[in-house]
Structures are given as C-alpha cells and as structure tokens.
C-alpha atoms as a PDB file:
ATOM      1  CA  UNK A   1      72.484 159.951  93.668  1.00  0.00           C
ATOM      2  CA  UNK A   2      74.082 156.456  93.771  1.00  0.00           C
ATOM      3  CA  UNK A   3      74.364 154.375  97.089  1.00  0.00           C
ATOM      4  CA  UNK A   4      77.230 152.342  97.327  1.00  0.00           C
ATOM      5  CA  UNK A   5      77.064 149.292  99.841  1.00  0.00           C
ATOM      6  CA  UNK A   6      80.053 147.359 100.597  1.00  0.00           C
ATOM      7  CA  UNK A   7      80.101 143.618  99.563  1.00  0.00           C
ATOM      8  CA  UNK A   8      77.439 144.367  96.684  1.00  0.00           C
ATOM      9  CA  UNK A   9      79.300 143.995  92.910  1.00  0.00           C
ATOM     10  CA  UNK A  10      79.635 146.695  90.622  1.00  0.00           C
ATOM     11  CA  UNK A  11      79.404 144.381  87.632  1.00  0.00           C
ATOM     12  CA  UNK A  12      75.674 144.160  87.223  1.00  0.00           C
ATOM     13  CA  UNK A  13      75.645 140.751  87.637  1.00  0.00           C
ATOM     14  CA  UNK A  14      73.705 139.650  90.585  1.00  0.00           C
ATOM     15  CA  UNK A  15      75.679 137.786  92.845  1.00  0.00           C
ATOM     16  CA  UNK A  16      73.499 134.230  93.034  1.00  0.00           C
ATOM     17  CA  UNK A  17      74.239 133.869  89.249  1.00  0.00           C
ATOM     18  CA  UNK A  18      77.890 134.247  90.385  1.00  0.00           C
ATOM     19  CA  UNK A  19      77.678 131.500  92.782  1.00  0.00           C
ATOM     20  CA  UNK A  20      75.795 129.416  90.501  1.00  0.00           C
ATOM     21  CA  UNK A  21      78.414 129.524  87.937  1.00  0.00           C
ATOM     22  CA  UNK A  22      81.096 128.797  90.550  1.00  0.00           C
ATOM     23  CA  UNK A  23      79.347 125.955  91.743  1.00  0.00           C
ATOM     24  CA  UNK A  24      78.912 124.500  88.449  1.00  0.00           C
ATOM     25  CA  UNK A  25      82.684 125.506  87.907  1.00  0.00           C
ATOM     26  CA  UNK A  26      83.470 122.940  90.787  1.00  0.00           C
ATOM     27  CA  UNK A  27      81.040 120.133  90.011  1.00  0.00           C
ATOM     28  CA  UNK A  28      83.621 120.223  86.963  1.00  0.00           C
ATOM     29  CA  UNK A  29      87.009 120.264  88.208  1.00  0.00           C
ATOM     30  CA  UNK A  30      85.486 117.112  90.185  1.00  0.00           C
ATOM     31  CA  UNK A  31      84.342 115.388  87.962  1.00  0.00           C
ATOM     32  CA  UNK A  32      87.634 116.015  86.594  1.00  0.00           C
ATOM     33  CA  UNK A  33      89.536 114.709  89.165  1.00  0.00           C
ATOM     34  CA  UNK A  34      87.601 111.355  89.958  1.00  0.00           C
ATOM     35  CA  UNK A  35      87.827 110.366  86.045  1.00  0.00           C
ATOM     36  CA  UNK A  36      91.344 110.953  86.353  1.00  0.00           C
ATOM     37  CA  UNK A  37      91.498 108.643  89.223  1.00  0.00           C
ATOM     38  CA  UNK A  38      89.582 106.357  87.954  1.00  0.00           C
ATOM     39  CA  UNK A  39      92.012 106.121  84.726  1.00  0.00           C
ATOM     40  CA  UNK A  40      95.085 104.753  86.856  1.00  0.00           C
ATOM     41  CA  UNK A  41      95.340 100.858  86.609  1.00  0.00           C
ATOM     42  CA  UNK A  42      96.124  98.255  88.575  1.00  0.00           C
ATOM     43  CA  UNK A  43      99.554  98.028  86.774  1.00  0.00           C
ATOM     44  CA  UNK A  44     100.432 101.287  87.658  1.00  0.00           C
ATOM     45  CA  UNK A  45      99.644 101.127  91.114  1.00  0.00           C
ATOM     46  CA  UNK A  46     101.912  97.951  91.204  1.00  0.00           C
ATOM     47  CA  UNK A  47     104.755 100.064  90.062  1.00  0.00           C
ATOM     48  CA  UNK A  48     104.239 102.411  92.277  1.00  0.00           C
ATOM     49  CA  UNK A  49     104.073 100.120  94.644  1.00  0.00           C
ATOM     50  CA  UNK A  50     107.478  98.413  93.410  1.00  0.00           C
ATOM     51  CA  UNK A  51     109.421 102.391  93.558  1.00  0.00           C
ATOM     52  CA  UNK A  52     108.293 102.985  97.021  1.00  0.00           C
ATOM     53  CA  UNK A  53     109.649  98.902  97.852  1.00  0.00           C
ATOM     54  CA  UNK A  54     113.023  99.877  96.408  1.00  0.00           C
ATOM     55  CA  UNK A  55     113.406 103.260  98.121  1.00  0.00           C
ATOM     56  CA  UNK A  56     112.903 101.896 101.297  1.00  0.00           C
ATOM     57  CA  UNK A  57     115.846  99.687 101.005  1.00  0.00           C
ATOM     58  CA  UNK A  58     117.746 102.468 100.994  1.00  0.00           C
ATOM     59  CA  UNK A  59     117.052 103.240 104.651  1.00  0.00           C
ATOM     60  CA  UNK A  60     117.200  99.078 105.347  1.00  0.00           C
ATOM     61  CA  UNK A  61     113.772  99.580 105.720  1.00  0.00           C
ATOM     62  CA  UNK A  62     111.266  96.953 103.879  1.00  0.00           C
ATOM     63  CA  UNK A  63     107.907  97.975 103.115  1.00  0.00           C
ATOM     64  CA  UNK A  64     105.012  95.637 102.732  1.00  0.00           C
ATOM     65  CA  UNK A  65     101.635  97.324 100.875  1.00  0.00           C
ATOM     66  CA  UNK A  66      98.317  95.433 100.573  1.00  0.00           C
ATOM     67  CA  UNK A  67      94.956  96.169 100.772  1.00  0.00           C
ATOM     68  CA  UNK A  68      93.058  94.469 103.626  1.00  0.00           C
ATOM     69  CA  UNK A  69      89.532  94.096 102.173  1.00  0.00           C
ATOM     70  CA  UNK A  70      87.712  93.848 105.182  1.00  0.00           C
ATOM     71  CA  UNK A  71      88.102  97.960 105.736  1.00  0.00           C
ATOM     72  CA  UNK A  72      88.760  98.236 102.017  1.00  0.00           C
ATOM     73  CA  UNK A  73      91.887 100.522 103.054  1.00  0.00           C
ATOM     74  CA  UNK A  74      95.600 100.131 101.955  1.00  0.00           C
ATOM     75  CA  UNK A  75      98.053  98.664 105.030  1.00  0.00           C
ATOM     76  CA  UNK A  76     101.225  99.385 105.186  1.00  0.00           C
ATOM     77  CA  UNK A  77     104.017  97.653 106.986  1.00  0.00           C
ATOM     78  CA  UNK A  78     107.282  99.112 107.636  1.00  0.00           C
ATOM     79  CA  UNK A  79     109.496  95.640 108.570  1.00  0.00           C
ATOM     80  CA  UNK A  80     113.066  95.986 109.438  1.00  0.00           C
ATOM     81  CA  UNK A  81     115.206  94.524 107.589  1.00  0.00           C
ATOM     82  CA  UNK A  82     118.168  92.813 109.383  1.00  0.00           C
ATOM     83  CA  UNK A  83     115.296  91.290 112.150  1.00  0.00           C
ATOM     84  CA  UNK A  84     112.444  90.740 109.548  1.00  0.00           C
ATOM     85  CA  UNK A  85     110.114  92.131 112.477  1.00  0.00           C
ATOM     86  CA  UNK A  86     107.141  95.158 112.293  1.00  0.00           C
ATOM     87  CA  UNK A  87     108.480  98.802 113.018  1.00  0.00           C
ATOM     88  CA  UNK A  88     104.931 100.417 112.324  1.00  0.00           C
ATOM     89  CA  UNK A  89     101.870  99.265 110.626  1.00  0.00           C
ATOM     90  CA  UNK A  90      99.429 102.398 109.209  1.00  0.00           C
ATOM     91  CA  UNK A  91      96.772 102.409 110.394  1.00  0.00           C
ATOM     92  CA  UNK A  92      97.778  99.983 113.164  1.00  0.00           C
ATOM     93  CA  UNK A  93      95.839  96.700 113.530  1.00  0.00           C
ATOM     94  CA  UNK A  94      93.251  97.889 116.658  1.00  0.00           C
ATOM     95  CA  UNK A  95      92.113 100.582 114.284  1.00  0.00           C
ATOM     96  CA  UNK A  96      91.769  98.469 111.661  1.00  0.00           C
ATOM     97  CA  UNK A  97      89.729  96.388 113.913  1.00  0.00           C
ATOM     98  CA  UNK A  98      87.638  98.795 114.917  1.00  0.00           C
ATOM     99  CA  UNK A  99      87.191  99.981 111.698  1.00  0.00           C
ATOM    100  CA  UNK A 100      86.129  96.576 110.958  1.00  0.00           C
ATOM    101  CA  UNK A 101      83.544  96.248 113.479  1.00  0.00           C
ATOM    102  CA  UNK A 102      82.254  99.673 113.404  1.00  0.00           C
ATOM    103  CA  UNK A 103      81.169  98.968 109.453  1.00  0.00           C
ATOM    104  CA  UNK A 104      79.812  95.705 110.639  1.00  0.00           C
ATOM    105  CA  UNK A 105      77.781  97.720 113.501  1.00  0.00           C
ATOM    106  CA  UNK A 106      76.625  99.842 110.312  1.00  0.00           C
ATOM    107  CA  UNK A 107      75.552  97.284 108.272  1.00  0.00           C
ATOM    108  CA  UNK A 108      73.454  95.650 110.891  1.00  0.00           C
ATOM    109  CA  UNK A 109      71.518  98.846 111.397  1.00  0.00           C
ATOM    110  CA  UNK A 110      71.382 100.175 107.766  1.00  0.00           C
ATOM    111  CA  UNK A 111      70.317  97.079 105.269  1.00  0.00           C
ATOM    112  CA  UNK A 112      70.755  99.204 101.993  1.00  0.00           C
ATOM    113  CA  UNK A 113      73.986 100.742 100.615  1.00  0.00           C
ATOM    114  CA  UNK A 114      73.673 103.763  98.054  1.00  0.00           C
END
C-alpha cells in the first residue's frame, strides 16, 4: 500500500538536498554576475557614456553623467540644449541631499564599516 502526499517528490531525493543544491546553484550564477561586473573598465563606461551623449542630441537634448562621490551614485542631468538650462536631474538634488546626510547620520552612530 503506497501513500501518496501532494508536494512530497517521487524522485527519492529528499527535498532539503534539493534546496541545498539550488542554493549553491545561485551562490554561482552570482558570483557570476558580480565578476562580470567587476570586469567592465573605466574606458568602457566612458564610451558608454559618450553613445548615450550623442543620442541625446538627437532629441536636442544634452546629457551630463558624473558620479557625485558624496552618495557614491551616478547623476544625471538632462540640459536643454538651445537654453543650456536643467530639464531633470536623477535623482534630483534634495534626494541627493538627503541621501547625503542620512549616510552621515549612519556613520555617526555606526563607527565600523564591513
């Protein structure tokens, strides 16, 4: 006499090894990813950079990219181009700001980064 219950394999493999080996699976498509990342450089980001510049003309748009190191976060400025003034800036400057003074707020409570 067999009892069948639903959600239980049939396989004979007991389901925590199954999650085990799915974790682990993960852990390696991570650590995939991140060395991938980290295998850009910075001249490649620059041409990046340089493509998305040139596009935006198209729409006589300007873009401006930099990385305010404060945050440590990319800003990006979209700046008409016939009146040279700010359209948008992502993420605007309050939240960078606060962004700013919230890790300062941080730092003053936690004295060791890990």
């Amino acid at each position: 006499m067999s009892l069948e219950i639903p959600g239980i394999l049939k396989s004979g493999i007991p389901p925590d090894l199954i999650q085990k080996e799915h974790e682990t699976s993960a852990k390696q498509d991570k650590g995939q990813i991140i060395s991938q990342v980290k295998t850009i450089t910075n001249e490649q980001i620059r041409d990046a950079i340089d493509k998305l510049e040139r596009t935006s003309s198209i729409f006589n748009k300007r873009l401006k990219l930099y990385v305010n190191r404060e945050i440590n976060r990319v800003i990006i400025k979209v700046i008409d181009r016939t009146t040279d003034k700010v359209i948008r800036e992502i993420p605007p400057e309050e939240i960078q700001h606060l962004i700013a003074r919230i890790r300062e707020t941080i730092g003053v409570l936690v004295d060791k980064e890990i």
